[in-house]
N, C-alpha and C. Protein backbone atom coordinates (compact mmCIF):
# COMPACT_ATOMS: atom_id res chain seq x y z
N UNK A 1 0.82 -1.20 0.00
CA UNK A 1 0.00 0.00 0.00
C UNK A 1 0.87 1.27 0.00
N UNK A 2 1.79 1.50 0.85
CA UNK A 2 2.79 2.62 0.69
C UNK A 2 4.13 2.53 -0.16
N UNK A 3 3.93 1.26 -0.66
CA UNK A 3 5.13 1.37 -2.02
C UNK A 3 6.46 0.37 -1.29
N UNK A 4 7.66 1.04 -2.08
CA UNK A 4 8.89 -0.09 -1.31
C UNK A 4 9.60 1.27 -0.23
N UNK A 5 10.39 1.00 0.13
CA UNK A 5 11.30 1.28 1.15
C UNK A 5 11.74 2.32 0.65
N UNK A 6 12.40 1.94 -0.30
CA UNK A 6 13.61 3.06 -1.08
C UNK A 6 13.05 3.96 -1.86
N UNK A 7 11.60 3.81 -1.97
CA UNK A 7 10.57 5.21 -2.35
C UNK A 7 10.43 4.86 -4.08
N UNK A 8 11.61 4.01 -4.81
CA UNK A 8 11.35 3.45 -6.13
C UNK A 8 9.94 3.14 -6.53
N UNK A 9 9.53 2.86 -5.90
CA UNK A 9 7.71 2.42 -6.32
C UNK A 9 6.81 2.96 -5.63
N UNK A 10 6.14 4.30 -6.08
CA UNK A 10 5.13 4.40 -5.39
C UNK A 10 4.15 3.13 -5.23
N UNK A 11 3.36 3.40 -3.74
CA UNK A 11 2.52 2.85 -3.61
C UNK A 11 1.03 3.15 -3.95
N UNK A 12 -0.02 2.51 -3.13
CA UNK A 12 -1.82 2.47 -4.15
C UNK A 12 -2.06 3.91 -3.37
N UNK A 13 -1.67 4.18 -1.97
CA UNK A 13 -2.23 5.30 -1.27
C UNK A 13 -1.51 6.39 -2.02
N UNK A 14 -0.05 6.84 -2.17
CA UNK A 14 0.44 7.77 -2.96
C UNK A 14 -0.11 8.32 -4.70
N UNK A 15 -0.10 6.83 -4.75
CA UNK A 15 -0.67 7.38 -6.75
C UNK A 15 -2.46 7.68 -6.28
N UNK A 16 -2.72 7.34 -5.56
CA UNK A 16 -4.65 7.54 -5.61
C UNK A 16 -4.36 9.00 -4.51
N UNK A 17 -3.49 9.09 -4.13
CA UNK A 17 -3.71 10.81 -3.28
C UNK A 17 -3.28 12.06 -4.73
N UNK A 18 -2.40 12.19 -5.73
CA UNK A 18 -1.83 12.41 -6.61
C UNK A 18 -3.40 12.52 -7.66
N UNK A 19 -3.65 11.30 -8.15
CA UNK A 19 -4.75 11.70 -8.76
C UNK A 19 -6.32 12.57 -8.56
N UNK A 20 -6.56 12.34 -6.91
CA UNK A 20 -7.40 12.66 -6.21
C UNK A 20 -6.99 14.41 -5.99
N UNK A 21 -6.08 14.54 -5.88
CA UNK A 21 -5.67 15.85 -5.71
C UNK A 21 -5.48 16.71 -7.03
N UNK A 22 -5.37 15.93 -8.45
CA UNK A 22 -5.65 16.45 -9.32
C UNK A 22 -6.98 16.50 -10.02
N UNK A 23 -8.37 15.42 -9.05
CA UNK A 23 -9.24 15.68 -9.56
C UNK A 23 -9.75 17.23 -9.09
N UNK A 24 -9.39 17.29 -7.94
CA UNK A 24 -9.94 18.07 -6.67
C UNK A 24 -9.67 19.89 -7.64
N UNK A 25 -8.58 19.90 -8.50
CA UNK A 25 -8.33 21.19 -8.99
C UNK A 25 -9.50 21.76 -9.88
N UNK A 26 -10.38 20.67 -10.66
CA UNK A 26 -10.94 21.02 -11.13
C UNK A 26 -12.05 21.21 -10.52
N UNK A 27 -12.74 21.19 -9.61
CA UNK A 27 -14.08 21.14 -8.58
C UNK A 27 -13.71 21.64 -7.05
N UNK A 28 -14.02 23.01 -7.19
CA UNK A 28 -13.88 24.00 -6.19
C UNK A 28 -14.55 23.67 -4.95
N UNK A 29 -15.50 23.46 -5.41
CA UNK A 29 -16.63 23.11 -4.29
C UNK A 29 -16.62 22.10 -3.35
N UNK A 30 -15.51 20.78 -3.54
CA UNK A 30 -15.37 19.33 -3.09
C UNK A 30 -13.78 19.75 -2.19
N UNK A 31 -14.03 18.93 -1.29
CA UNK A 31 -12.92 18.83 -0.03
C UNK A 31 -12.58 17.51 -0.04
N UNK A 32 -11.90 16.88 0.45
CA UNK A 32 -10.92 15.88 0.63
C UNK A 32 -10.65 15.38 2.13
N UNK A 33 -11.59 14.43 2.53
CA UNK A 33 -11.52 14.12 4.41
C UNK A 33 -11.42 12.65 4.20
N UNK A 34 -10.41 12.45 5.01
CA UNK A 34 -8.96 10.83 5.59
C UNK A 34 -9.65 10.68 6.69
N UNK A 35 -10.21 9.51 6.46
CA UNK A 35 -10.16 8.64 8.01
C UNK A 35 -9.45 7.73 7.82
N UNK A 36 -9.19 6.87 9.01
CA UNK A 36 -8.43 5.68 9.33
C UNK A 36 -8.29 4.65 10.07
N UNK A 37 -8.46 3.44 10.04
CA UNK A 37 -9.03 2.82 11.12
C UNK A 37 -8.78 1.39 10.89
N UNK A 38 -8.65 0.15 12.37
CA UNK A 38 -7.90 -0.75 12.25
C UNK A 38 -9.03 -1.54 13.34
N UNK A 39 -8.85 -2.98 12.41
CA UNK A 39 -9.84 -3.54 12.82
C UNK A 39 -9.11 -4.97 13.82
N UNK A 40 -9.14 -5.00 14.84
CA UNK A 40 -8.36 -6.14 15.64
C UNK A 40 -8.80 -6.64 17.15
N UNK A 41 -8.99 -8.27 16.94
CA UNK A 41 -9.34 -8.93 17.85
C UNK A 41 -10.93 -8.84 17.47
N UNK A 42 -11.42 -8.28 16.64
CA UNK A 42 -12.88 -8.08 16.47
C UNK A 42 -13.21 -6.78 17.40
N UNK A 43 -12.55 -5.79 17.12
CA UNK A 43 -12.81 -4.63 17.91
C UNK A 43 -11.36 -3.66 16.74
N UNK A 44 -12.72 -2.00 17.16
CA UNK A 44 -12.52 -1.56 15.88
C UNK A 44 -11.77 -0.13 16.74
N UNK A 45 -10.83 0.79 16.10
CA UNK A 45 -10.02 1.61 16.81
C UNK A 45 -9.30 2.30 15.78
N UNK A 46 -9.60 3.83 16.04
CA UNK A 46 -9.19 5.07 15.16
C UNK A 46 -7.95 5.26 15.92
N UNK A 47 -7.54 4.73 13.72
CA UNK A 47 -5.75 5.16 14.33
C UNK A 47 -5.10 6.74 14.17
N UNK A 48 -6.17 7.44 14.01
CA UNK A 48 -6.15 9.15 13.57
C UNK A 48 -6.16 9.66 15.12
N UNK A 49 -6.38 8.90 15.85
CA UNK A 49 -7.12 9.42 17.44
C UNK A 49 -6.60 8.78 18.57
N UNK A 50 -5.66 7.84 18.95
CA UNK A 50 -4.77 7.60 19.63
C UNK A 50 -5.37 5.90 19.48
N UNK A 51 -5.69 5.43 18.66
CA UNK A 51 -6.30 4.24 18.57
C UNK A 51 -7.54 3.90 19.65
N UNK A 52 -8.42 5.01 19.50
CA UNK A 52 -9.79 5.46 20.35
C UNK A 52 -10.54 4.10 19.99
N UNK A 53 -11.25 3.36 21.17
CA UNK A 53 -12.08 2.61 20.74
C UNK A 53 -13.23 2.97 20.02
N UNK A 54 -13.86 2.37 19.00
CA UNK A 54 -15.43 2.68 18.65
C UNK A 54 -15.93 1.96 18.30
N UNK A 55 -17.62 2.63 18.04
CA UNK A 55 -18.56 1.53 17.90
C UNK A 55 -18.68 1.71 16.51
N UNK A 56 -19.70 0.14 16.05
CA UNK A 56 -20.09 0.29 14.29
C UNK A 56 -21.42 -0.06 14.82
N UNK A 57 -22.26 0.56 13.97
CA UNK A 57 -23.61 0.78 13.98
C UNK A 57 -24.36 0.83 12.88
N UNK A 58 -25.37 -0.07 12.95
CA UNK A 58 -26.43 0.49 11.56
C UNK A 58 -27.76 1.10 11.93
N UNK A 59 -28.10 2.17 11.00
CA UNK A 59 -28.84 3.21 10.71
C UNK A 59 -30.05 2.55 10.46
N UNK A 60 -31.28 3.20 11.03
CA UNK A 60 -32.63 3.03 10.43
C UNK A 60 -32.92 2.58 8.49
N UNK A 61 -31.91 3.15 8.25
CA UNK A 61 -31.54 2.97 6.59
C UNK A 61 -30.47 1.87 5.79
N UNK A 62 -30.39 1.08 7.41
CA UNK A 62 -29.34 -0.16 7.01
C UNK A 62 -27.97 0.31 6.69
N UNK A 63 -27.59 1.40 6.99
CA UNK A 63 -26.39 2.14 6.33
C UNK A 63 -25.21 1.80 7.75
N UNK A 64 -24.34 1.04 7.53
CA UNK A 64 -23.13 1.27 8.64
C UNK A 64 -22.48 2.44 8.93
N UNK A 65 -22.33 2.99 10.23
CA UNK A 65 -21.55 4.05 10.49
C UNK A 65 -20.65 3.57 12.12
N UNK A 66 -19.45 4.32 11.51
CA UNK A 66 -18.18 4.48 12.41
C UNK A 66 -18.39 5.46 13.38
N UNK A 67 -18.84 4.96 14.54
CA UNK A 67 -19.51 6.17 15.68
C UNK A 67 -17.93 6.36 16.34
N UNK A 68 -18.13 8.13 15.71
CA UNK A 68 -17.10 8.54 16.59
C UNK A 68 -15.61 8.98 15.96
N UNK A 69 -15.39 8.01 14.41
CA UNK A 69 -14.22 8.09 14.16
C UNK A 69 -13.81 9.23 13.30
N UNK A 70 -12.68 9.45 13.69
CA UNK A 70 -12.27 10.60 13.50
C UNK A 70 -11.89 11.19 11.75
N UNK A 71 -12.28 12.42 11.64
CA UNK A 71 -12.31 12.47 9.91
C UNK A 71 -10.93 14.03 9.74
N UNK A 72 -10.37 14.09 9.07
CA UNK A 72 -8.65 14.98 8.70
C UNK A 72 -9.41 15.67 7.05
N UNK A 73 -9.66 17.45 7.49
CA UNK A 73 -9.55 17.52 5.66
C UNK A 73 -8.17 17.82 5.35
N UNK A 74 -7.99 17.54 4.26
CA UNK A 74 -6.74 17.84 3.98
C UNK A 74 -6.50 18.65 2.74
N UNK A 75 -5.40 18.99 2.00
CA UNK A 75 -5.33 19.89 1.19
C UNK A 75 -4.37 19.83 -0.16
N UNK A 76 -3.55 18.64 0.50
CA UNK A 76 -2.62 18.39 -0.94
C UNK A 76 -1.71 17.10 -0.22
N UNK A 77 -1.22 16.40 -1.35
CA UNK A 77 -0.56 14.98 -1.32
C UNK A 77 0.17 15.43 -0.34
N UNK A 78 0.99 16.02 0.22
CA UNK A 78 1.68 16.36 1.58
C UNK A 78 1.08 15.44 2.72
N UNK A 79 -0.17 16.63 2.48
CA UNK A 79 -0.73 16.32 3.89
C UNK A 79 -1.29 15.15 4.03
N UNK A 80 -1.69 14.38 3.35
CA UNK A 80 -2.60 13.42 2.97
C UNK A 80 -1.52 12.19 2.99
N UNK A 81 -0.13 12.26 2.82
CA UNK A 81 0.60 10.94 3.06
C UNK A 81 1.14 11.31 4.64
N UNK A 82 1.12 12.80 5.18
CA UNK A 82 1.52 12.55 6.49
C UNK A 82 0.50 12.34 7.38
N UNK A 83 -0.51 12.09 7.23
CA UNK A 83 -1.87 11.80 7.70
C UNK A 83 -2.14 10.02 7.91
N UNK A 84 -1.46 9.74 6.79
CA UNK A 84 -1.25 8.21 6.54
C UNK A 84 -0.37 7.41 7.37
N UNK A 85 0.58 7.90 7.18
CA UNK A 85 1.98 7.90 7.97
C UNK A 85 1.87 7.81 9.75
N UNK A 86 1.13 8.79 10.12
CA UNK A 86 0.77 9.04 11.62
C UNK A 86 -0.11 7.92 11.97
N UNK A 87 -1.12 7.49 11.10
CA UNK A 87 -2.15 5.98 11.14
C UNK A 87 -1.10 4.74 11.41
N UNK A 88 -0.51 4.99 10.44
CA UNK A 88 0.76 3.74 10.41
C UNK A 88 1.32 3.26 11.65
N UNK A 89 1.90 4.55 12.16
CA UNK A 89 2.43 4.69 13.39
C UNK A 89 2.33 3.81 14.59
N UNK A 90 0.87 3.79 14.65
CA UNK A 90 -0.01 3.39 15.56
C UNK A 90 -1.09 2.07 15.58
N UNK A 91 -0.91 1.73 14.05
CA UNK A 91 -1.05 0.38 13.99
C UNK A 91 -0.45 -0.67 14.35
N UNK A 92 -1.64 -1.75 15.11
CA UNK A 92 -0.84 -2.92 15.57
C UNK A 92 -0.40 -3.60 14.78
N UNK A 93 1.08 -4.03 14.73
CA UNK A 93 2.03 -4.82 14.43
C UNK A 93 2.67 -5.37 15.10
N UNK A 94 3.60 -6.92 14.63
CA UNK A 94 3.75 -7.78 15.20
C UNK A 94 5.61 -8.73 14.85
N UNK A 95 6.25 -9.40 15.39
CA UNK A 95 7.21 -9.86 15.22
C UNK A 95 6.63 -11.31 14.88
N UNK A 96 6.66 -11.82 13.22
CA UNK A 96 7.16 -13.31 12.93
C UNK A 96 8.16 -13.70 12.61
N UNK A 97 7.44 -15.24 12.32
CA UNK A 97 9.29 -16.06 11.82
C UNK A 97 9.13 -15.55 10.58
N UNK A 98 8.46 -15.15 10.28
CA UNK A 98 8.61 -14.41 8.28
C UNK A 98 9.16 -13.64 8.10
N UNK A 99 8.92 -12.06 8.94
CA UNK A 99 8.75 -10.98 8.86
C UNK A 99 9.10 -10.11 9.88
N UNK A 100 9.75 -9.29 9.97
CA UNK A 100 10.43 -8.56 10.72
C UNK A 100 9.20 -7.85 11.68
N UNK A 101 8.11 -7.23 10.61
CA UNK A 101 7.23 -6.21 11.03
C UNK A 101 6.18 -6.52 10.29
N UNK A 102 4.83 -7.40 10.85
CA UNK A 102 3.85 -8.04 10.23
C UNK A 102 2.85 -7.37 10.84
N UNK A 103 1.83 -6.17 9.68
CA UNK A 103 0.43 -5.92 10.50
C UNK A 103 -0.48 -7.55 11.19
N UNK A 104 -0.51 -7.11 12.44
CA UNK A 104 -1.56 -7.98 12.98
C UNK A 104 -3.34 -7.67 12.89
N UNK A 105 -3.49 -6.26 12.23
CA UNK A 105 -4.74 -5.81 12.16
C UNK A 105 -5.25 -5.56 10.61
N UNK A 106 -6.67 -5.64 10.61
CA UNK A 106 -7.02 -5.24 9.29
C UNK A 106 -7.21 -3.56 9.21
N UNK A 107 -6.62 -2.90 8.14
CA UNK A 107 -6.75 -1.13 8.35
C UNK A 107 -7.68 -0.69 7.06
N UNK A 108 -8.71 0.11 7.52
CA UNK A 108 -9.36 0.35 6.53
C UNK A 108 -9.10 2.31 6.35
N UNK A 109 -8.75 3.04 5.32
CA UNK A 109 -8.62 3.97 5.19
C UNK A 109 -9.70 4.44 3.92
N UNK A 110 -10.13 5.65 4.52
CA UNK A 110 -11.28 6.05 3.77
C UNK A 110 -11.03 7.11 3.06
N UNK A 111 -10.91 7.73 1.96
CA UNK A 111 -10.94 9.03 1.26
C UNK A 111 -12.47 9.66 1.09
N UNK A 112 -12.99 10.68 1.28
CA UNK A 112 -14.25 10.96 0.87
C UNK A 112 -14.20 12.11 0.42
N UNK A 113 -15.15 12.65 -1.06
CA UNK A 113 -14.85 13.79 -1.24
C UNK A 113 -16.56 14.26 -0.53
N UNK A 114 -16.04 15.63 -0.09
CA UNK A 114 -17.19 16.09 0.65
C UNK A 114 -17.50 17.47 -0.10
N UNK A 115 -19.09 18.06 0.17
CA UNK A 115 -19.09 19.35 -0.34
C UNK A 115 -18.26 20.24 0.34
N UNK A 116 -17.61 21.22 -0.17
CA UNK A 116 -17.42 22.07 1.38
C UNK A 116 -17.77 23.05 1.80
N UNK A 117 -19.60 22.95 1.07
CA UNK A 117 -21.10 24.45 1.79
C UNK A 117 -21.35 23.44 3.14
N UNK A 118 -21.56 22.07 2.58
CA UNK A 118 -22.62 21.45 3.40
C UNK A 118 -21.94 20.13 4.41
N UNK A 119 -21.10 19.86 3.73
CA UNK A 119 -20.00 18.74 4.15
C UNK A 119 -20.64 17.50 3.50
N UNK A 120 -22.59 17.18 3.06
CA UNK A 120 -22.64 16.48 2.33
C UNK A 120 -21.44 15.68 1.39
N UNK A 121 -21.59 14.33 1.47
CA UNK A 121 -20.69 13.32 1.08
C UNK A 121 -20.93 12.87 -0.13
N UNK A 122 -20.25 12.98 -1.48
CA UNK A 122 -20.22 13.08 -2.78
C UNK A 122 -19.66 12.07 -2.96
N UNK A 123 -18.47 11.32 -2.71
CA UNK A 123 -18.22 10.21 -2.91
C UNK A 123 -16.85 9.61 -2.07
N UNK A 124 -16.46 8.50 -1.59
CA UNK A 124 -16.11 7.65 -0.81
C UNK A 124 -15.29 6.80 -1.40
N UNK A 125 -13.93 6.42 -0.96
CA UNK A 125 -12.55 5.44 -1.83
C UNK A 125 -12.15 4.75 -0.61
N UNK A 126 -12.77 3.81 -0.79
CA UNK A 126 -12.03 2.21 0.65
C UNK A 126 -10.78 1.41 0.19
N UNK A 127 -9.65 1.76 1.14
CA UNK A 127 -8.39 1.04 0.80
C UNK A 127 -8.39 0.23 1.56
N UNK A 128 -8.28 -1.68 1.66
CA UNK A 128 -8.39 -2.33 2.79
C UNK A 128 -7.27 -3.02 2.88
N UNK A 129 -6.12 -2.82 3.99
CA UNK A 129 -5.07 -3.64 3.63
C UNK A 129 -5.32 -4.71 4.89
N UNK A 130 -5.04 -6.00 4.42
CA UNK A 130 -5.39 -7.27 5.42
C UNK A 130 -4.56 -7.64 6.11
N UNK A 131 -4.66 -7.88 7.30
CA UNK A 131 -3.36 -8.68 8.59
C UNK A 131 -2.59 -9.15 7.70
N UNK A 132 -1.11 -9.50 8.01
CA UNK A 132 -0.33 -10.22 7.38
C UNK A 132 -0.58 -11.69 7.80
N UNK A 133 -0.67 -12.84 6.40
CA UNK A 133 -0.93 -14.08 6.18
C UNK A 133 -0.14 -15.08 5.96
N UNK A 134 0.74 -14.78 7.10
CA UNK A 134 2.09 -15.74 6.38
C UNK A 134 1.60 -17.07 6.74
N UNK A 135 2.40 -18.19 6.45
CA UNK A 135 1.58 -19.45 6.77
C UNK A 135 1.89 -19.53 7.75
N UNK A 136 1.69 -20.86 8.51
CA UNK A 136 1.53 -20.99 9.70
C UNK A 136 2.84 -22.17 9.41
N UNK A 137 3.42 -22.63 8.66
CA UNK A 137 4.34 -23.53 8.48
C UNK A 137 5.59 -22.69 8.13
N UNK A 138 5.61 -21.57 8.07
CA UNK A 138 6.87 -20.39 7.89
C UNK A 138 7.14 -19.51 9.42
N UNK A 139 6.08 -19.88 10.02
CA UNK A 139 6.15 -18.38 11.05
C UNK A 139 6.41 -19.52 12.38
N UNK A 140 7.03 -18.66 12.69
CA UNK A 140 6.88 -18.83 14.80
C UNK A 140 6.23 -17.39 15.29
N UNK A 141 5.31 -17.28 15.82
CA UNK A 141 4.19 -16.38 16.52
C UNK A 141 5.44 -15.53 17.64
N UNK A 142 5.77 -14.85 17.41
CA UNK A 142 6.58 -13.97 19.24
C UNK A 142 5.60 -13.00 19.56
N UNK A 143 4.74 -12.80 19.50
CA UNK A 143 4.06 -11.44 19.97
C UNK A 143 3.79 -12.62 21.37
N UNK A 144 3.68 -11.26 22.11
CA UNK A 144 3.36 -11.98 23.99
C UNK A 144 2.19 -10.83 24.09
């Protein structure tokens, strides 16, 4: 999702902030709000917010909502990968026999473009990156 190490390859969040920020030039009216959020043990926690617990809830309208979690507007690919970056931070991760540094959580990051008279929500981009899956015949578990 954030590319390689040595910055040679952007990643899906960098090239989709880049394009998003060049849709955004042409439509004055639309804002750009990052949430972020990590799903672990079956319990859900904004990593924008010190990894705040919250609830998920559905609406009279069957519609799921993230009670509580925290939303970043932002203003240009800058801000929008150091926004990412700070999520990162604070995601749970883990030591295997694979992997030096294996997410143990599922992270879901949201892009939404919003009006910005009404804050009305125009449209919505779900990036879902999944726990790391190494096998179970490669890894020795060390997390305590």
């Amino acid at each position: 999702m954030m590319g390689t190490s040595d910055g040679a390859v952007s990643g899906l969040y960098l090239l989709a902030a880049f394009d998003i920020m060049n849709l955004l030039s042409h439509y004055r009216d639309l804002t750009l709000v990052i949430s972020f959020y990590e799903i672990y043990c079956g319990k859900l926690y904004d990593l924008l917010n010190q990894r705040e617990l919250l609830q998920c809830r559905e609406d009279a309208k069957q519609q799921v909502n993230i009670v509580g979690l925290t939303e970043i507007t932002v203003g240009n690919v800058s801000d929008i990968m150091k926004v990412i970056g700070n999520g990162l931070q604070v995601r749970t991760s883990g030591v295997t026999g694979a992997n030096a540094d294996s997410s143990r959580s599922h992270a879901i990051l949201q892009m939404q473009l919003k009006n910005s008279h009404d804050s009305k929500r125009y449209s919505m981009m779900s990036f879902i990156d999944l726990a790391g899956s190494e096998r179970g015949a490669d890894t020795v578990d060390q997390n305590k």
